[in-house]
Protein backbone atom coordinates (compact mmCIF):
# COMPACT_ATOMS: atom_id res chain seq x y z
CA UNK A 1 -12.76 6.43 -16.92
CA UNK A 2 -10.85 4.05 -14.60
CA UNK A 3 -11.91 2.64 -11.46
CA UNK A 4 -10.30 1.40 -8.98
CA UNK A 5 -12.16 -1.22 -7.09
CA UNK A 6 -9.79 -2.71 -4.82
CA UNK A 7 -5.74 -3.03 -4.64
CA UNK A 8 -4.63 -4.23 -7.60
CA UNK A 9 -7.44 -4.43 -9.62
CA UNK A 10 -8.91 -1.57 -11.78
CA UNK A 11 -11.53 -0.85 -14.85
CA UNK A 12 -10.59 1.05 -17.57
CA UNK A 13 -13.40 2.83 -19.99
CA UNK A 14 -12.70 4.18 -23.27
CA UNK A 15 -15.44 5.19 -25.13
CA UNK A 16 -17.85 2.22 -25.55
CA UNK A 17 -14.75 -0.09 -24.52
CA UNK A 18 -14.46 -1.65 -20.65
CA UNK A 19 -11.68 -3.44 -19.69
CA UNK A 20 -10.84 -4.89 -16.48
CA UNK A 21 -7.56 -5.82 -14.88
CA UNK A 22 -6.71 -7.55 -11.90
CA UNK A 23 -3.21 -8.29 -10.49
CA UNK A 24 -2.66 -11.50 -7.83
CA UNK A 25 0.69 -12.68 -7.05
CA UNK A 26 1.88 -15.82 -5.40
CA UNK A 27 5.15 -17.53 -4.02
CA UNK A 28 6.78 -19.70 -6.68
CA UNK A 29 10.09 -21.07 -7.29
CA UNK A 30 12.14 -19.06 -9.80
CA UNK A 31 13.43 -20.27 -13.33
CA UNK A 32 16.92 -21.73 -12.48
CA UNK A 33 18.42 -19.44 -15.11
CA UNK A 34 17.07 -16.30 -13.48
CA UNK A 35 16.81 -17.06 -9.47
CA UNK A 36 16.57 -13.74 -8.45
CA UNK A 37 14.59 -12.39 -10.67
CA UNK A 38 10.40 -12.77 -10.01
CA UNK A 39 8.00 -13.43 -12.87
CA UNK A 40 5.51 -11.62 -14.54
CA UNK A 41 2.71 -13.03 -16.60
CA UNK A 42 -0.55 -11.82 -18.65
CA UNK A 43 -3.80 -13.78 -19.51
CA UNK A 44 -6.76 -12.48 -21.16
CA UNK A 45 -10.02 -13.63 -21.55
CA UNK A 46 -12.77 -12.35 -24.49
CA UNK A 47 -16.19 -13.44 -23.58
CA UNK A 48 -18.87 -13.79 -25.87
CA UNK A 49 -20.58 -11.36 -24.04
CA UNK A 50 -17.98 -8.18 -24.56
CA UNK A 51 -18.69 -9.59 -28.56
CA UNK A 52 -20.59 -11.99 -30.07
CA UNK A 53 -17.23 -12.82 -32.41
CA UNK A 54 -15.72 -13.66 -29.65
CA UNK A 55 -15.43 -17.72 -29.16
CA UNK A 56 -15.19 -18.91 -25.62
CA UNK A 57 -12.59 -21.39 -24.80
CA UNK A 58 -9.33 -21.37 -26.77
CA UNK A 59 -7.89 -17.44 -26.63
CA UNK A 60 -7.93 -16.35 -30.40
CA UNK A 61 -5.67 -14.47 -32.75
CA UNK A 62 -6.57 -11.08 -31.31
CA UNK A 63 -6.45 -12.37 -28.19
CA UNK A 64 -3.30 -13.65 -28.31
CA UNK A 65 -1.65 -10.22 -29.99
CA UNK A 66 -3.27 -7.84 -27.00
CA UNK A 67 -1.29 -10.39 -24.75
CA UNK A 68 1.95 -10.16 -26.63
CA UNK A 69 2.00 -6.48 -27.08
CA UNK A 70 1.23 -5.37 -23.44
CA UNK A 71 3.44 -8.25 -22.26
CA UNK A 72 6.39 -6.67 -24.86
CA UNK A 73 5.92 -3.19 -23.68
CA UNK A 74 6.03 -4.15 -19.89
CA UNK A 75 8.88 -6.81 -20.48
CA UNK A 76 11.45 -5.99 -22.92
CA UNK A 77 11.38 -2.26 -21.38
CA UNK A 78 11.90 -3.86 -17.86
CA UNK A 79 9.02 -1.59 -16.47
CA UNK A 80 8.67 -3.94 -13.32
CA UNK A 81 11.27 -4.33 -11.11
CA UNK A 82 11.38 -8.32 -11.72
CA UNK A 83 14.91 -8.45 -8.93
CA UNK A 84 12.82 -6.79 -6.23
CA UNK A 85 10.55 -9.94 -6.26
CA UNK A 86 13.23 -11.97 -5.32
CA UNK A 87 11.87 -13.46 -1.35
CA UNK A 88 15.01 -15.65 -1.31
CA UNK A 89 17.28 -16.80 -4.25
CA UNK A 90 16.83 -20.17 -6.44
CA UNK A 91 13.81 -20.65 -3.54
CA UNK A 92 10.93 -18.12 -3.38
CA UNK A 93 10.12 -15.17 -5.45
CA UNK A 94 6.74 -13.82 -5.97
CA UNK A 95 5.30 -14.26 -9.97
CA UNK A 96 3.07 -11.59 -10.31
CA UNK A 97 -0.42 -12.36 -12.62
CA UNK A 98 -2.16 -9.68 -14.53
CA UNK A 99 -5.24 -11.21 -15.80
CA UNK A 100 -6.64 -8.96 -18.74
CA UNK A 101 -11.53 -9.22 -18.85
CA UNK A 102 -12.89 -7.73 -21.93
CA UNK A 103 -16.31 -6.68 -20.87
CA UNK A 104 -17.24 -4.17 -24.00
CA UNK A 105 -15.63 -4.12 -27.68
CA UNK A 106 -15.84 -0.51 -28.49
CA UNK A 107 -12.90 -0.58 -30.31
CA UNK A 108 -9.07 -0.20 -29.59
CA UNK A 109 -8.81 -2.93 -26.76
CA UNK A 110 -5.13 -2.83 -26.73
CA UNK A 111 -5.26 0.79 -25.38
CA UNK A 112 -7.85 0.13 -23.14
CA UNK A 113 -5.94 -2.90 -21.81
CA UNK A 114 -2.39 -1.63 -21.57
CA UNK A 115 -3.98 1.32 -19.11
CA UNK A 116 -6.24 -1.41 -16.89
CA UNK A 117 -2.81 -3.52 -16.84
CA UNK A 118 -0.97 -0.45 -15.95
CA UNK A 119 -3.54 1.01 -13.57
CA UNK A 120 -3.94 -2.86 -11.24
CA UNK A 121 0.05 -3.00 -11.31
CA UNK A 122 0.33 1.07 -9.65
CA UNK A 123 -2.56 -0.06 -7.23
CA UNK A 124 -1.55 -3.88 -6.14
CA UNK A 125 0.26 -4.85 -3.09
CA UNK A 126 2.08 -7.33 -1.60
CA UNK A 127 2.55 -8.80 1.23
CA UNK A 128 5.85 -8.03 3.19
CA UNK A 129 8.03 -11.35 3.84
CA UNK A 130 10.91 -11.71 5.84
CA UNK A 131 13.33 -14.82 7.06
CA UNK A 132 13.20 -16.57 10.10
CA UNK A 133 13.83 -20.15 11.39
CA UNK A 134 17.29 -21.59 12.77
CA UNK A 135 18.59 -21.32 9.25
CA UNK A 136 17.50 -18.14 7.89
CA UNK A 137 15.95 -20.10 5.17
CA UNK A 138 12.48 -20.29 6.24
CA UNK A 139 10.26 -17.40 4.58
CA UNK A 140 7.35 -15.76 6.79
CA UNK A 141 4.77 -13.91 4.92
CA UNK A 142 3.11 -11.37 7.40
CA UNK A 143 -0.70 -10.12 6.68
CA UNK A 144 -1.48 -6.61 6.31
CA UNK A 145 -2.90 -6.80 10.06
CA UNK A 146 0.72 -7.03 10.98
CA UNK A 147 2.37 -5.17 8.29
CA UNK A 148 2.00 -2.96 5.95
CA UNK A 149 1.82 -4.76 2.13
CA UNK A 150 4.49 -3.70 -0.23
CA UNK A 151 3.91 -1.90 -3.29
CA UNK A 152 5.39 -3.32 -6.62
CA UNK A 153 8.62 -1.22 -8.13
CA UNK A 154 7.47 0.23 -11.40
CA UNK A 155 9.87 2.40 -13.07
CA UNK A 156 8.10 3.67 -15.51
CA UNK A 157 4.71 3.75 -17.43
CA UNK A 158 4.84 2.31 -21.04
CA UNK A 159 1.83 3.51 -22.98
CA UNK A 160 0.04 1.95 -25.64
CA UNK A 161 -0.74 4.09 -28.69
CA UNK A 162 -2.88 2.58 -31.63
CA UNK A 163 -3.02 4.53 -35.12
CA UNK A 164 -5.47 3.51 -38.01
CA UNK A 165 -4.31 4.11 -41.65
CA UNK A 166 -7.34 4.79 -43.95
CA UNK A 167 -5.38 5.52 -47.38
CA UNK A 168 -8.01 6.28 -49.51
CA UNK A 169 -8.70 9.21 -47.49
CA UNK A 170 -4.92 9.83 -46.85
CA UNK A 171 -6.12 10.27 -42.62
CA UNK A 172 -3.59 9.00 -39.43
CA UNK A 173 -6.42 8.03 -36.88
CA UNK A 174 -5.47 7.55 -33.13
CA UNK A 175 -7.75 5.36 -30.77
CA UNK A 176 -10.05 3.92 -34.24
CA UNK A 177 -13.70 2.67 -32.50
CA UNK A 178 -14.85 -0.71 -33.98
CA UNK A 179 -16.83 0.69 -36.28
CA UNK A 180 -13.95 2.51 -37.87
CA UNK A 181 -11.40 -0.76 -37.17
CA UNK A 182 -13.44 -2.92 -39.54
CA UNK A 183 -13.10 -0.26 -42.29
CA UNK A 184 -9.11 1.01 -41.65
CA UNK A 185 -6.43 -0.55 -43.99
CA UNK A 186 -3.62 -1.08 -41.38
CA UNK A 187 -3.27 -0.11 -38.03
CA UNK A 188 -0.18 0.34 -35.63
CA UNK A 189 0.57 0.36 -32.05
CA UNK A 190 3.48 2.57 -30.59
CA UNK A 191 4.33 1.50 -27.08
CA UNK A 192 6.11 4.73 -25.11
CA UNK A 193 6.80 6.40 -22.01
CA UNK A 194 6.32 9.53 -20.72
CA UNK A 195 10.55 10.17 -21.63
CA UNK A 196 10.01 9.32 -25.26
CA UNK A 197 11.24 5.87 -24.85
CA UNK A 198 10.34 3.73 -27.36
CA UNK A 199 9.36 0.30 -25.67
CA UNK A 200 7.75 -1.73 -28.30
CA UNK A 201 6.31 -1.16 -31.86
CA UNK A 202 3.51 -3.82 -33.14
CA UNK A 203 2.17 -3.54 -37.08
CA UNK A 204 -0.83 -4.78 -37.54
CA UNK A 205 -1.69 -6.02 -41.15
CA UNK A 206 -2.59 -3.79 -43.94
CA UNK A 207 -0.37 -1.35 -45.96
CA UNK A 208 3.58 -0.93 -45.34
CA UNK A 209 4.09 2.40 -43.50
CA UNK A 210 6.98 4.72 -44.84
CA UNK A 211 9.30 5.34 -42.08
CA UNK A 212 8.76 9.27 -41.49
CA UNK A 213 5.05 8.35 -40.97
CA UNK A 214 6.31 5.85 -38.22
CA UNK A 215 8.68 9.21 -36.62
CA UNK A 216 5.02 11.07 -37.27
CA UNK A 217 3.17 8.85 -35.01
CA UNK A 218 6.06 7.97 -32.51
CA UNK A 219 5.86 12.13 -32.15
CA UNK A 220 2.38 12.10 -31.75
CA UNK A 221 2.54 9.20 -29.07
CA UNK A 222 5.10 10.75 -27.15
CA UNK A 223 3.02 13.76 -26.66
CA UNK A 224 0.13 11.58 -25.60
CA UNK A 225 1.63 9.62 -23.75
CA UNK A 226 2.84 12.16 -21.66
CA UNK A 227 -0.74 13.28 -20.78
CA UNK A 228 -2.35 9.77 -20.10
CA UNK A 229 0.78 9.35 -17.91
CA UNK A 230 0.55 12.29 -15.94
CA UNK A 231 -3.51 11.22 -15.80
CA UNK A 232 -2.61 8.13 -14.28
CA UNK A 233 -0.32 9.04 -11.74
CA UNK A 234 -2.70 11.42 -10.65
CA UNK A 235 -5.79 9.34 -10.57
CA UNK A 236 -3.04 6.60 -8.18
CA UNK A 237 -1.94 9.35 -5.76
CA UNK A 238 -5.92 10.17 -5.10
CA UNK A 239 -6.49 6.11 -4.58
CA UNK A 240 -3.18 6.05 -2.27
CA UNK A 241 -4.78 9.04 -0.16
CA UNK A 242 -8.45 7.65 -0.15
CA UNK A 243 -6.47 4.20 0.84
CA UNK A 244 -4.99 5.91 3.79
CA UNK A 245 -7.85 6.98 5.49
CA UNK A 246 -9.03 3.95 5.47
CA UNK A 247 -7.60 2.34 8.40
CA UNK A 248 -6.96 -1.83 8.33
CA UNK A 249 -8.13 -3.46 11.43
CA UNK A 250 -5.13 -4.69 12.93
CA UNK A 251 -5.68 -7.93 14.89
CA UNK A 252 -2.77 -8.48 17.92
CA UNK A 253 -3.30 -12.35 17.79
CA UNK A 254 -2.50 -12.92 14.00
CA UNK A 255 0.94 -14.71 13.14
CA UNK A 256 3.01 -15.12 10.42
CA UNK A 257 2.16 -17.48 7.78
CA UNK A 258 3.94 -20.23 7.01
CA UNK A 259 4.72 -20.64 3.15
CA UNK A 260 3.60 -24.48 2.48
CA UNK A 261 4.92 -26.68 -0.41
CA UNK A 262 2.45 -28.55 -3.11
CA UNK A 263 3.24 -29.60 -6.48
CA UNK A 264 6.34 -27.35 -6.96
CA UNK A 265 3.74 -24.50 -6.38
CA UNK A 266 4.32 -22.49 -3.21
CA UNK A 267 1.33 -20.99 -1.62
CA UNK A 268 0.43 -18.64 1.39
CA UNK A 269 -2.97 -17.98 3.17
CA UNK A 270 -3.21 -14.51 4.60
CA UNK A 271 -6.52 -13.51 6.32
CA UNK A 272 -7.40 -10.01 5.40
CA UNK A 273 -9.57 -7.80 6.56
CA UNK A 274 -12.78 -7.01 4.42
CA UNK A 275 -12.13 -3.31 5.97
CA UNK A 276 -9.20 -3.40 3.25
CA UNK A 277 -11.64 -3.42 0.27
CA UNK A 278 -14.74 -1.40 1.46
CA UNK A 279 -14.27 1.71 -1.10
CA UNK A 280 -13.21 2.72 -4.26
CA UNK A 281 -11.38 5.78 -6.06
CA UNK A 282 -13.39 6.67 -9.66
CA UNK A 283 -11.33 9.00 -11.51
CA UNK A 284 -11.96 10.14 -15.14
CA UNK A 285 -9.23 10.20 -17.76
CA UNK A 286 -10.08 11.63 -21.40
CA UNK A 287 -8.08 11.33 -24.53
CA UNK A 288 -9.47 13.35 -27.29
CA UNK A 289 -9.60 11.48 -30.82
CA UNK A 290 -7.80 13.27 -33.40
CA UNK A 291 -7.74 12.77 -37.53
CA UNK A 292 -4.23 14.17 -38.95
CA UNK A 293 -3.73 14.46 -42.84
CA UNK A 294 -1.40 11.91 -44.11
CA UNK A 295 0.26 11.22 -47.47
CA UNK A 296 0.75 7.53 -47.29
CA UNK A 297 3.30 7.78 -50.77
CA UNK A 298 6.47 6.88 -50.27
């Protein structure tokens, strides 16, 4: 199940596991090697209260890994249109924050997280900026009273795929609970798109894995990933129709906003509308768990 609760933030349910996203941006100034290109960043957090292993404070190992692999699958596949961030060059482009809440450990966060990342990125807007002052160089962000926030350029969906080895039994698991993750020898997660692009491969422990059970699962992601995608896209296009019935109040007296300087942080406030976050779009999205024979001999 994901819900969408407001633009750019989502919860994602898979079996006994809840994960939240949520997606905020703000006006920054870019890394001088890349000054047109905007920024993208993930965070998690595992309370105590998702699982009593969980330590609050300093993000642990696992933490640190569900981080790294949604961050590899988003980044090194270029998923987000980073240059369409850009506001204006070596000056002002938007780094976009996707903060990652564990509220249940069911098993298979990394799943669960890649599709609440995913889903907050599909729903969140921006504002729309433009240049004014005597020397172009002054950047106006307008509110959604004025105009119409701008969605984020996502190219495509990378997927997150996690397979459980269990040797003794010679059985390929896909989405292993918690139960069955403390028992598993190995596990592996196969980041891919809907095309059969591979995006990002992350082994996890355990036993090696012969290559042709690697080209087993990367089939048997490809073909899944193809369904949660399609899933997805369907459960946005509802949200996006629900969202346009819902009308923001537009308010003829509001004016730009002028972006302010602080501690090499650039910040913008925009009044919105509470009429912009009344409702929300619940959608359901099922992925049926499936053991496959494997001979794990090489």
């Amino acid at each position: 199940m994901v819900t969408y609760r407001e633009d750019g933030s989502s919860e994602v349910q898979l079996g006994q596991t809840r994960v939240m996203g949520i997606v905020t941006a703000q006006l920054v100034q870019p890394y001088r090697d890349r000054p047109k290109e905007g920024m993208l960043s993930i965070f998690t957090e595992f309370s105590p209260m998702a699982d009593p292993s969980f330590e609050p404070g300093r993000p642990g190992e696992l933490a640190v890994e569900l981080g790294r692999i949604i961050d590899r699958g988003l980044r090194e596949s270029r998923a987000v249109d980073t240059e369409s961030l850009c506001i204006l060059a070596g000056k002002f482009v938007w780094a976009v924050r996707i903060d990652i809440h564990i509220l249940d450990n069911g098993g298979n966060l990394v799943d669960a997280a890649n599709i609440a990342a995913l889903a907050a990125l599909l729903t969140f807007r921006r504002p729309e900026c433009s240049l004014g002052g005597e020397d172009g160089q002054e950047v106006i962000v307008h509110p959604p009273e004025i105009r119409e926030p701008l969605p984020l350029m996502v190219h495509h969906l990378p997927i997150a795929i996690t397979f459980g080895f269990f040797s003794n039994e010679s059985i390929l698991l896909i989405d292993p609970t918690h139960n069955e993750e403390a028992v598993m020898n190995g596990r592996m997660t196969t980041t891919v798109n809907a095309n059969g692009d591979i995006c990002a491969i992350q082994k996890g422990g355990g036993e090696g894995v012969p290559q042709r059970v690697i080209m087993q699962c990367l089939q048997l992601a490809t073909s899944k990933a193809a369904s949660i995608t399609k899933q997805i896209k369907d459960a946005v296009e509802a949200f996006n129709t629900e969202r346009a019935l819902r009308k923001i109040k537009r308010h003829p007296t509001s004016t730009g906003v002028d972006v302010r300087e602080k501690q090499n942080q650039y910040t913008c406030n925009i009044p919105v509308s509470l009429e912009h976050f009344k409702s929300k779009t619940e959608v359901v999205i099922t992925r049926t768990r499936k053991h496959y024979p494997l001979n794990m001999a090489a």
